[in-house]
Protein backbone atom coordinates (compact mmCIF):
# COMPACT_ATOMS: atom_id res chain seq x y z
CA UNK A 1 14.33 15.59 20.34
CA UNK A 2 11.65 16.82 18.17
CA UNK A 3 9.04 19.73 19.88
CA UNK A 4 6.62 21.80 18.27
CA UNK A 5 8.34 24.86 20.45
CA UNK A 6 11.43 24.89 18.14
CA UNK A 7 12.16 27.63 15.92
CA UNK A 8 10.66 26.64 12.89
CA UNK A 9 13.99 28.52 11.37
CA UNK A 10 15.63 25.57 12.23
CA UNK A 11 14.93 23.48 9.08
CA UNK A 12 14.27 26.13 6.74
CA UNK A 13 18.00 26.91 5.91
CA UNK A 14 18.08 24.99 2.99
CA UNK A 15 15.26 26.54 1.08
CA UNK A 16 15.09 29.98 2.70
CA UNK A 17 14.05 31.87 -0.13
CA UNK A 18 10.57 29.27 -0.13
CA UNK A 19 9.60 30.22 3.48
CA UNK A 20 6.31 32.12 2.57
CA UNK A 21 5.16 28.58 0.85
CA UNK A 22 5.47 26.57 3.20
CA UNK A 23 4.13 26.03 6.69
CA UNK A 24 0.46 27.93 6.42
CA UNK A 25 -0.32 25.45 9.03
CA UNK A 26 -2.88 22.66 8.80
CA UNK A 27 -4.95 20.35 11.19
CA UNK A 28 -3.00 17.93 12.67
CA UNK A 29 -6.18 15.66 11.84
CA UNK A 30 -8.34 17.15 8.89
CA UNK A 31 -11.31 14.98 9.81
CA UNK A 32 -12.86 12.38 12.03
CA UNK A 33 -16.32 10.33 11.05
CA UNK A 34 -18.34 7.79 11.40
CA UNK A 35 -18.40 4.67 9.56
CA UNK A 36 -21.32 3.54 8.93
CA UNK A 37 -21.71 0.42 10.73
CA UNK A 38 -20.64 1.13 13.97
CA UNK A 39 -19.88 -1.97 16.60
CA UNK A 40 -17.55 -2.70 19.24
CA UNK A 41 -15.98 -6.31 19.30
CA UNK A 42 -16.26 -6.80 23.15
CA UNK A 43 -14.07 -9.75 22.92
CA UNK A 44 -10.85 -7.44 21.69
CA UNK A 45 -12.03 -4.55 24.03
CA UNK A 46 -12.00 -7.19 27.02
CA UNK A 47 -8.70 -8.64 26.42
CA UNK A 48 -6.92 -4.86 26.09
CA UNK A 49 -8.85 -3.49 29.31
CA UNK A 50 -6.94 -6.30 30.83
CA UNK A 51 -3.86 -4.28 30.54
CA UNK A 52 -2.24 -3.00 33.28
CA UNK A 53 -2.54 1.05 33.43
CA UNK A 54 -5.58 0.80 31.16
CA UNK A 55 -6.97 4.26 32.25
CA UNK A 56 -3.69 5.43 32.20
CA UNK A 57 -3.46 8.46 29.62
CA UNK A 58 -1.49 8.52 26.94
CA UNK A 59 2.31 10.23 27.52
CA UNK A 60 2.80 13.37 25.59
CA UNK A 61 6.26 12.49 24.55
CA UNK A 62 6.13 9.69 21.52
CA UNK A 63 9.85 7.79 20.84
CA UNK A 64 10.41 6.71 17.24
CA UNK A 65 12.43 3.34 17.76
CA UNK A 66 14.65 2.15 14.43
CA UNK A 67 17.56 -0.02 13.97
CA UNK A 68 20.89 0.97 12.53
CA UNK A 69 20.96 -2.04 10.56
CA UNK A 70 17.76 -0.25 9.02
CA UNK A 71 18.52 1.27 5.19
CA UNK A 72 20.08 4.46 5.83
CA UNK A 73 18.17 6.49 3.53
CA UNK A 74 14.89 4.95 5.10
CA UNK A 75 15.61 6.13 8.45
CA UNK A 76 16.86 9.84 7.27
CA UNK A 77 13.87 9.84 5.65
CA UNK A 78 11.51 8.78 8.41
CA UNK A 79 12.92 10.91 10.76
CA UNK A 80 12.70 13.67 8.44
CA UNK A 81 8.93 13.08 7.44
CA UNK A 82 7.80 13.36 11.39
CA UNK A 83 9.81 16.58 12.11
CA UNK A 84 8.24 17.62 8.62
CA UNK A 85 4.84 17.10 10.53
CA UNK A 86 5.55 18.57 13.94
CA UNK A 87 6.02 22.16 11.56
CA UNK A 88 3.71 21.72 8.90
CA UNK A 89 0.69 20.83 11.40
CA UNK A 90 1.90 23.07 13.29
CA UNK A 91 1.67 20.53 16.31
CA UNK A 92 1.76 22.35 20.09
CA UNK A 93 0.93 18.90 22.23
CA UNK A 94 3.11 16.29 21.37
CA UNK A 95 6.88 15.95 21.31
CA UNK A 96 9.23 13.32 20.04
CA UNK A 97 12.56 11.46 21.00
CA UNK A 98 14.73 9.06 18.79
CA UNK A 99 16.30 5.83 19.97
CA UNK A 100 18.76 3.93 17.18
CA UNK A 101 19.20 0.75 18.62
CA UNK A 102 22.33 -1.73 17.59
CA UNK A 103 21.08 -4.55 17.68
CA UNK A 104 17.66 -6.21 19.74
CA UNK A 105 19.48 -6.60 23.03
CA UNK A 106 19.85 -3.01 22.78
CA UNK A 107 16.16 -3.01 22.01
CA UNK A 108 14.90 -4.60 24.96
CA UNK A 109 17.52 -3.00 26.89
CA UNK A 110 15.87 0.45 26.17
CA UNK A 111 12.24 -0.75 26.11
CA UNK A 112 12.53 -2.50 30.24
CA UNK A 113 14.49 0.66 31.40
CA UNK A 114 11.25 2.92 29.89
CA UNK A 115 8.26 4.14 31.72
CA UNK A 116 5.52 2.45 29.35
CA UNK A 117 2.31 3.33 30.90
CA UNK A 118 0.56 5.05 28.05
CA UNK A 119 3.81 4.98 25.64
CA UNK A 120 3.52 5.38 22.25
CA UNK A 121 6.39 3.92 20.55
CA UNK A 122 6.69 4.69 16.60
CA UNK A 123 8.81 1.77 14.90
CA UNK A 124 10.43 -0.74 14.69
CA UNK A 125 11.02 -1.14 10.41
CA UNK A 126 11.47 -4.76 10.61
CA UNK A 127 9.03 -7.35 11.43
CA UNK A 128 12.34 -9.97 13.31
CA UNK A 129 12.21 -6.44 15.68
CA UNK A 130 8.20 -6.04 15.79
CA UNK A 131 8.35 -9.96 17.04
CA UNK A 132 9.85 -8.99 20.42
CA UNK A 133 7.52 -6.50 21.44
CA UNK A 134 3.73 -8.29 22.38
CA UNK A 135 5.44 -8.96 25.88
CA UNK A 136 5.33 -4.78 26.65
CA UNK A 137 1.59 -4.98 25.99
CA UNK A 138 0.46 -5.75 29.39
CA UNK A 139 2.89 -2.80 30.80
CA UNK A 140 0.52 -0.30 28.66
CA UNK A 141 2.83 0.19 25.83
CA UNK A 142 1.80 1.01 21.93
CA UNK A 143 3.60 0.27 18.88
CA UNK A 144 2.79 1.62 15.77
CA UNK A 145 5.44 -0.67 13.97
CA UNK A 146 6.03 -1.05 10.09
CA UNK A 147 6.38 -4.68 9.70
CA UNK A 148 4.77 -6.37 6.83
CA UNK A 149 3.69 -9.32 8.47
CA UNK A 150 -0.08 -8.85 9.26
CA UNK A 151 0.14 -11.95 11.84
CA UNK A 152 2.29 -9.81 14.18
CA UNK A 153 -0.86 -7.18 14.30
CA UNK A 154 -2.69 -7.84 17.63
CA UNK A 155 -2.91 -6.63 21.04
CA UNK A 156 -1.15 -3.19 21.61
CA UNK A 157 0.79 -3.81 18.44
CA UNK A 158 -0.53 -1.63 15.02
CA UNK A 159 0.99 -2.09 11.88
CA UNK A 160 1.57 1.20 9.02
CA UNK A 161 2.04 -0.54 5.66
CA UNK A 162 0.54 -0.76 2.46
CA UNK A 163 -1.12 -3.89 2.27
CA UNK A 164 -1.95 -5.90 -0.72
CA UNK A 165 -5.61 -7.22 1.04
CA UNK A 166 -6.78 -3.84 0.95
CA UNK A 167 -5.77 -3.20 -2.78
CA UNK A 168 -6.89 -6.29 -3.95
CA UNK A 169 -10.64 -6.18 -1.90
CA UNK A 170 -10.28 -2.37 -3.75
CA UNK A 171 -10.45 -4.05 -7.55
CA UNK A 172 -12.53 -6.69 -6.92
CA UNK A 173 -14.99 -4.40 -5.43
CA UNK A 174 -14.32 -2.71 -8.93
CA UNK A 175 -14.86 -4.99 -11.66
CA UNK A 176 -17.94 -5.80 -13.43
CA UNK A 177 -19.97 -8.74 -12.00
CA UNK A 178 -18.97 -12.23 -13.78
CA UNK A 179 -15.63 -11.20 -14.62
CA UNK A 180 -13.08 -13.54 -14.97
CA UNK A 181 -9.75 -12.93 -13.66
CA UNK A 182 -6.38 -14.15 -14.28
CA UNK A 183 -3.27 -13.73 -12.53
CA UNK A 184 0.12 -13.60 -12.93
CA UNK A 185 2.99 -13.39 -10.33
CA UNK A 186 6.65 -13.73 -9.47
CA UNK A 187 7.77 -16.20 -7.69
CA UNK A 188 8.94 -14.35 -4.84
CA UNK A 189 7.79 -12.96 -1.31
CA UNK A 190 4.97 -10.32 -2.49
CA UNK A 191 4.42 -12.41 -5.39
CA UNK A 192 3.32 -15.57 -2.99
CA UNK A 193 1.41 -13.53 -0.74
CA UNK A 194 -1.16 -12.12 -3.58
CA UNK A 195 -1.26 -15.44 -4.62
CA UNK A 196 -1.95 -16.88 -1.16
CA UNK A 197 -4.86 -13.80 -0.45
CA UNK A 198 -6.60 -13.85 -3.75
CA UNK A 199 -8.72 -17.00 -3.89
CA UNK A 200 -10.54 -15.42 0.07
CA UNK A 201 -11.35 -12.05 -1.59
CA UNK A 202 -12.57 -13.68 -4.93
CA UNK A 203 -14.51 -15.72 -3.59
CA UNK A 204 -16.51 -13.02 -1.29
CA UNK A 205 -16.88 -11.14 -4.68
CA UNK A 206 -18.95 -11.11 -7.85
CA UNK A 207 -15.85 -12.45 -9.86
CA UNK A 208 -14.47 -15.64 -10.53
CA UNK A 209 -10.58 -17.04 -10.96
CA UNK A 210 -10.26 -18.65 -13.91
CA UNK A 211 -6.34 -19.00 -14.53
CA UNK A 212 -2.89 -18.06 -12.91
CA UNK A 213 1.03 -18.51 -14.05
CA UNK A 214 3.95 -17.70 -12.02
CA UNK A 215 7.59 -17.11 -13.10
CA UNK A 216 11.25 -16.70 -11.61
CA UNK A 217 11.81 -14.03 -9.87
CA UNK A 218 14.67 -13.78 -12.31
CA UNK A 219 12.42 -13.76 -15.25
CA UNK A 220 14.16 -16.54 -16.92
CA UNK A 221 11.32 -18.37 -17.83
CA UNK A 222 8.96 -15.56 -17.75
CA UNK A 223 7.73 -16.42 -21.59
CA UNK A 224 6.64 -20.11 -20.82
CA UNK A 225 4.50 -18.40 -18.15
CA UNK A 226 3.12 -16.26 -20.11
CA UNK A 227 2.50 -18.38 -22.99
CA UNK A 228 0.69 -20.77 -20.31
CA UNK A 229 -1.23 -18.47 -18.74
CA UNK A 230 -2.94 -17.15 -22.52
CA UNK A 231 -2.68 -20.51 -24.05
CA UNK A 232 -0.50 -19.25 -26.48
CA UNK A 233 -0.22 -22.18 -28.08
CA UNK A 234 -3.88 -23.58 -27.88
CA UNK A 235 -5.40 -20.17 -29.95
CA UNK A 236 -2.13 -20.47 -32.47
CA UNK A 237 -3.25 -23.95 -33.35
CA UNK A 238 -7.10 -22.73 -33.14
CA UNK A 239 -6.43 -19.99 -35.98
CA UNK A 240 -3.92 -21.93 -37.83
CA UNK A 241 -6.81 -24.48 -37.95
CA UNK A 242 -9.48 -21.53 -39.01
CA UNK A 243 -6.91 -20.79 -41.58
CA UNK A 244 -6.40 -23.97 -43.20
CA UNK A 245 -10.30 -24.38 -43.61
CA UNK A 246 -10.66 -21.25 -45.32
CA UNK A 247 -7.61 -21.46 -47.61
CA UNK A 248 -9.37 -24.36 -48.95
CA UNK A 249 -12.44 -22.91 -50.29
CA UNK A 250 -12.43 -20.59 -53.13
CA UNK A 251 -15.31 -18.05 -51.98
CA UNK A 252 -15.06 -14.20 -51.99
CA UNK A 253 -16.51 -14.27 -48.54
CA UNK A 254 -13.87 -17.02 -46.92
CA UNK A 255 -10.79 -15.00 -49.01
CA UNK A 256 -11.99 -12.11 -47.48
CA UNK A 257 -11.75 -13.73 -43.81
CA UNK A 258 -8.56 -15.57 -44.83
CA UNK A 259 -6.91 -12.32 -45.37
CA UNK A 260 -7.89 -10.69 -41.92
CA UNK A 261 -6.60 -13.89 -39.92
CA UNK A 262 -3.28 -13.76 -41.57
CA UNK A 263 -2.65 -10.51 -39.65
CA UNK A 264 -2.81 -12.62 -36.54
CA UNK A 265 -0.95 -15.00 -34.83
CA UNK A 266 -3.40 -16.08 -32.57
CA UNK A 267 -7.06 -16.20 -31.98
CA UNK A 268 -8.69 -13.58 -29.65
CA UNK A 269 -11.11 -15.21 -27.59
CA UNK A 270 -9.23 -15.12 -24.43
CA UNK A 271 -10.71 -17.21 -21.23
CA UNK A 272 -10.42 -14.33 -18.75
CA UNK A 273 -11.51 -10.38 -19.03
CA UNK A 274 -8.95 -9.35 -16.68
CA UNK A 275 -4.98 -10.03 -15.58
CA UNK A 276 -3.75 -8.98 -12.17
CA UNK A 277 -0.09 -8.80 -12.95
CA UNK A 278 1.00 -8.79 -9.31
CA UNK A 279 4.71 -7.33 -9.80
CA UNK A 280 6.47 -3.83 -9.80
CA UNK A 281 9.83 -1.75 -10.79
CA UNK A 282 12.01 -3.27 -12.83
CA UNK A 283 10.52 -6.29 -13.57
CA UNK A 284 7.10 -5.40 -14.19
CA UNK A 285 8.85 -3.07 -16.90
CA UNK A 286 9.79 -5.95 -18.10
CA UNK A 287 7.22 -8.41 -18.25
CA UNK A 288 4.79 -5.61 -19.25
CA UNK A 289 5.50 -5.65 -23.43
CA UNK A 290 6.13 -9.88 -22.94
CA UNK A 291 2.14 -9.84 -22.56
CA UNK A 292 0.63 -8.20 -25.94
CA UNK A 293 3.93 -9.78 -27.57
CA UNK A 294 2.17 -13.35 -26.66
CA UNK A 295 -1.23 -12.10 -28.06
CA UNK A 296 -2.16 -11.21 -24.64
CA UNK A 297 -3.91 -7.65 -25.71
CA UNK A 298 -4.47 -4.97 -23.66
CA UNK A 299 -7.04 -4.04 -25.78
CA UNK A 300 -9.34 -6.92 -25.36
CA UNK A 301 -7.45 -7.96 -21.53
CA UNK A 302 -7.83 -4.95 -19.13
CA UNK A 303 -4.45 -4.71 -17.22
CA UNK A 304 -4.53 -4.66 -13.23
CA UNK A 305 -1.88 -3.32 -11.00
CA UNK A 306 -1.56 -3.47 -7.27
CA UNK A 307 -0.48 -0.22 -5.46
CA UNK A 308 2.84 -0.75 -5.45
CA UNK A 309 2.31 1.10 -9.25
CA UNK A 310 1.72 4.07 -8.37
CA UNK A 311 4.54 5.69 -9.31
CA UNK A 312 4.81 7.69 -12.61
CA UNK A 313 7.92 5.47 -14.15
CA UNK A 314 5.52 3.32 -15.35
CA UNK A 315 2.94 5.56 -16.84
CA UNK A 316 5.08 5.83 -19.62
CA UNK A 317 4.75 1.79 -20.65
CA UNK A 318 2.79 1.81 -23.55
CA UNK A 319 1.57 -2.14 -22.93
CA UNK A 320 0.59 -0.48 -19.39
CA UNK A 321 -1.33 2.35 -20.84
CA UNK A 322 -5.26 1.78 -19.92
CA UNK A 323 -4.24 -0.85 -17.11
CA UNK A 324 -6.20 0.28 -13.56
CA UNK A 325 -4.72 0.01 -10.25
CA UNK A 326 -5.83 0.99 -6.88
CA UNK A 327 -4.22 3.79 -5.40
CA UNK A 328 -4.88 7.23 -4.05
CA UNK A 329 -5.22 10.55 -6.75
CA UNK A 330 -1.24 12.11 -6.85
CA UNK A 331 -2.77 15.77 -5.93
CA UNK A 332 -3.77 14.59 -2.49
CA UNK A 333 -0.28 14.53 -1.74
CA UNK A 334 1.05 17.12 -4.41
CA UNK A 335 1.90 19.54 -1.89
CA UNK A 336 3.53 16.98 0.67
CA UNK A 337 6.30 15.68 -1.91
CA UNK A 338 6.62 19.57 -3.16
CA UNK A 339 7.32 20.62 0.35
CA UNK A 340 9.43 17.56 1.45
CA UNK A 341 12.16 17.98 -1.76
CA UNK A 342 12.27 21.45 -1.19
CA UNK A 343 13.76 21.54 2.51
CA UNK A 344 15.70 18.14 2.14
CA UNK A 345 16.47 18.02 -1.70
CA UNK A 346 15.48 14.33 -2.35
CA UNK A 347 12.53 12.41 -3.52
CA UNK A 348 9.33 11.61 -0.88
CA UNK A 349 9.54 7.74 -0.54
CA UNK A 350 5.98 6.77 -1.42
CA UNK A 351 5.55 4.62 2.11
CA UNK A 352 6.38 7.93 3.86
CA UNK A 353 2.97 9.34 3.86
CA UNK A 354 2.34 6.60 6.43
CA UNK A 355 4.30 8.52 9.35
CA UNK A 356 3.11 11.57 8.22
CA UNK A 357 0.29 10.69 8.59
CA UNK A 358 -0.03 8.87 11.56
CA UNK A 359 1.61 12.00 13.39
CA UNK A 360 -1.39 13.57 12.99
CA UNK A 361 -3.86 10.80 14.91
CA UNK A 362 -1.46 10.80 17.81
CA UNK A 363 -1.30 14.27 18.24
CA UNK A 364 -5.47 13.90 18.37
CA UNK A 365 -5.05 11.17 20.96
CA UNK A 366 -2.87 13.20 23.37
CA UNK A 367 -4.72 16.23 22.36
CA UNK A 368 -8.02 14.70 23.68
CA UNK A 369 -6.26 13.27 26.60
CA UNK A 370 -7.09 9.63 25.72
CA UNK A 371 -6.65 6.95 27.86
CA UNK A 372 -5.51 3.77 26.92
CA UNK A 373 -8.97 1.68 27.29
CA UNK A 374 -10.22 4.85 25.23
CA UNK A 375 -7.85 4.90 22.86
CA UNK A 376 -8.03 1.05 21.76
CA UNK A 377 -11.56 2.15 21.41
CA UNK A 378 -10.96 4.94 19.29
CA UNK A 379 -8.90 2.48 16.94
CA UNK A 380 -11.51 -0.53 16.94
CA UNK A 381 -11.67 -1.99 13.41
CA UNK A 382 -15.34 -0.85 13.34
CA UNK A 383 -16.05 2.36 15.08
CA UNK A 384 -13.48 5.40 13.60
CA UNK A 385 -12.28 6.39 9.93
CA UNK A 386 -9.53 9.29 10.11
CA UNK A 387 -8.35 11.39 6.54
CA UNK A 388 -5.10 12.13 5.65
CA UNK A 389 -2.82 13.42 3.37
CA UNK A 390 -3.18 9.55 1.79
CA UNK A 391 -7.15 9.40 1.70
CA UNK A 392 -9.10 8.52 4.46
CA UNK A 393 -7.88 5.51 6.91
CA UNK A 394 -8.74 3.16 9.88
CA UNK A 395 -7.39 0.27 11.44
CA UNK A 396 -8.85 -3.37 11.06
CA UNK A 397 -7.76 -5.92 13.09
CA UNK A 398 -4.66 -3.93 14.01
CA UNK A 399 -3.79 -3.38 10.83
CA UNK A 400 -4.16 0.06 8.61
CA UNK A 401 -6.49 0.22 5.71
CA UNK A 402 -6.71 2.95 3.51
CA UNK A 403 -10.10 3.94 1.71
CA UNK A 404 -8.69 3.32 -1.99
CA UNK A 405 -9.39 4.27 -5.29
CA UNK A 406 -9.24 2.85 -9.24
CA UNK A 407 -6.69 5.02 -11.53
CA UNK A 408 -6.17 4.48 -14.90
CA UNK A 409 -2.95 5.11 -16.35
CA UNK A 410 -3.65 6.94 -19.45
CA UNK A 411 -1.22 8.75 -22.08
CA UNK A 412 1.47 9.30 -19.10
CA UNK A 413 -0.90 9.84 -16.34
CA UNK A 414 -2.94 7.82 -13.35
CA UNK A 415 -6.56 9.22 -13.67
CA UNK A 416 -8.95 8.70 -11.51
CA UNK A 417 -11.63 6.83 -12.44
CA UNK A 418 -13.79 5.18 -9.46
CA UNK A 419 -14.19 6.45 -5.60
């Protein structure tokens, strides 16, 4: 059990000489406005009133529900982030149990022996465990699971991820109108779902796709690709062309030009202005130096990321340097990751400001005394924006979005660059 009446001593053995740092104490919820178009969707609002209890209010006492079969380190880590919260907000109306489940018999087990008028139920992880859990709806149960599937986000189930829609609506908002876009992708899970998302959101923009190349996950063929997706091949034969024309002729002016295409091995007049390179760790390390290697230059080609790169290991990648992505500024959460290694000694997962964060708009809910017909209000996709240590966020159709920015990764840094 987790309560904000614990001695606060409790988890500041590790790091006792940094207990005047940490803990000043700050709102559990920094800020609450209005967006600016402000509607309710009586259809949604209709359907969850149906709920049994639906002016029942909200239980104090919020159970995190994760499976053993969950990573290790993930769990230790999410449980550490929330009891991180309960100090650091310094939280006075909202407790919290834990329940590691074996397997989903044990799951349902729990979840039909539980009083869930009104219970708020952080977890599961997995989206196979977020599957079971629509039928508790209608018994006045909430979920604030951390599945990735966006399909399982309806009813009394919310979903806490970071989801490529609302990074890729971010950039296109971003670039310039007419630009043409290119992507590339591996063939794999996240690389078929930015691939499956992308034509919707260019097509409500300004922008237009003009090409895209995929490669194995395994990057064996991760040249040909690449190669394709420039038309490698196409501007070689274009300026080996240009070259043979001028080598003919015995003018100062076409030597002159001879001797500046001869420092190229392909022509530059590329067919889009900018690549979405939808990949991360390893691999995108990888591929990265593969694209100005092909002629593909950074200099002429701006470079765009997804969120999954912010992270400083590659800010270092000098093909990467220049390349955007949309994110939220590192110093927003500065003092989160300081505090975090300092009482548990290990890096802040970067999806661990979701928790964190979401602590904080429970502990508003019960706070307020919200009902459940109130509180679905509170969260229509419309009618509430909440900030946090990750930038401001809402829900939309059940799902989290996050108010993003564009960085720019810039001699070993992610600058900010556009709100």
């Amino acid at each position: 059990m987790l309560a904000s009446c614990a001695p606060v001593k409790n988890i500041y053995n590790k790091k006792s000489d940094q207990k005047n740092t940490l803990y000043e104490g700050e709102p559990a919820l920094t800020k609450i406005e209005k967006k600016q178009s402000v509607s309710i969707n009586d259809e949604v609002l209709s359907l969850e009133k149906s709920f049994k209890n639906s002016n029942f209010t909200i239980q104090n006492n919020v159970t995190i529900i994760l499976s053993k079969n969950d990573n290790p380190d993930t769990v230790r880590q999410f449980i550490n982030i929330v009891e991180l919260a309960v100090y650091k907000k310094k939280l006075k109306n909202i407790s919290f149990e834990i329940n590691l489940y074996e397997n989903t018999n044990q799951l349902i087990d729990f979840l039909n022996s539980s009083n869930l008028s009104g219970k708020i139920f952080i977890g599961p992880l997995s989206t196979a465990d977020t599957k079971l859990l629509e039928r508790y709806c209608n018994e006045g149960a909430l979920f604030f699971s951390f599945s990735s599937d966006k399909n399982l986000a309806e009813n009394c189930i919310f979903l806490l991820n970071f989801f490529p829609e609302n990074e890729m609506r971010t950039v296109f908002e971003y670039f310039p109108n007419n630009s043409k876009i290119a992507l590339l992708y591996p063939e794999n899970a996240y690389g078929f779902g930015i691939n499956k998302i992308i034509d919707e959101i260019a097509n409500q923009s300004n922008s237009v796709i003009i090409n895209r190349a995929s490669y194995n996950e395994n990057l064996t063929n991760v040249s040909d690709a690449i190669k394709e997706l420039g038309k490698y091949e196409l501007r070689k034969y274009e300026l080996n062309r240009q070259k043979k024309i001028l080598a003919s002729k015995k003018d100062e002016e076409s030597k002159k030009r001879l001797r500046k295409l001869e420092r190229f091995q392909t022509t530059k007049d590329f067919d889009f202005t900018h690549l979405i390179i939808a990949d991360y760790g390893l691999r995108l390390l990888q591929v990265a130096p593969l694209l100005p290697y092909y002629d593909i230059d950074p200099n002429i080609v701006r470079f765009v990321g997804t969120g999954a790169w912010d992270d400083e290991v590659f800010y270092d990648e000098p093909s990467l340097n220049g390349s955007i992505y949309p994110g939220i500024e590192f110093s927003k959460r500065k003092n989160l990751i300081e505090d975090y290694y300092l009482l548990y000694n290990e890096k802040l997962k970067r999806t661990s400001t979701l928790p964190y964060d979401l602590v904080g708009l429970l502990d508003f809910v019960i706070k307020n005394n919200y009902t459940l017909s109130s509180f679905y209000t509170l969260l229509d996709e419309s009618n509430t924006k909440f900030s946090g240590v990750d930038g401001s966020f809402f829900f939309l159709k059940n799902a989290i979005e996050r108010d993003l920015s564009i960085l720019k990764i810039d001699d070993g840094n992610a600058n900010l660059i556009s709100e």
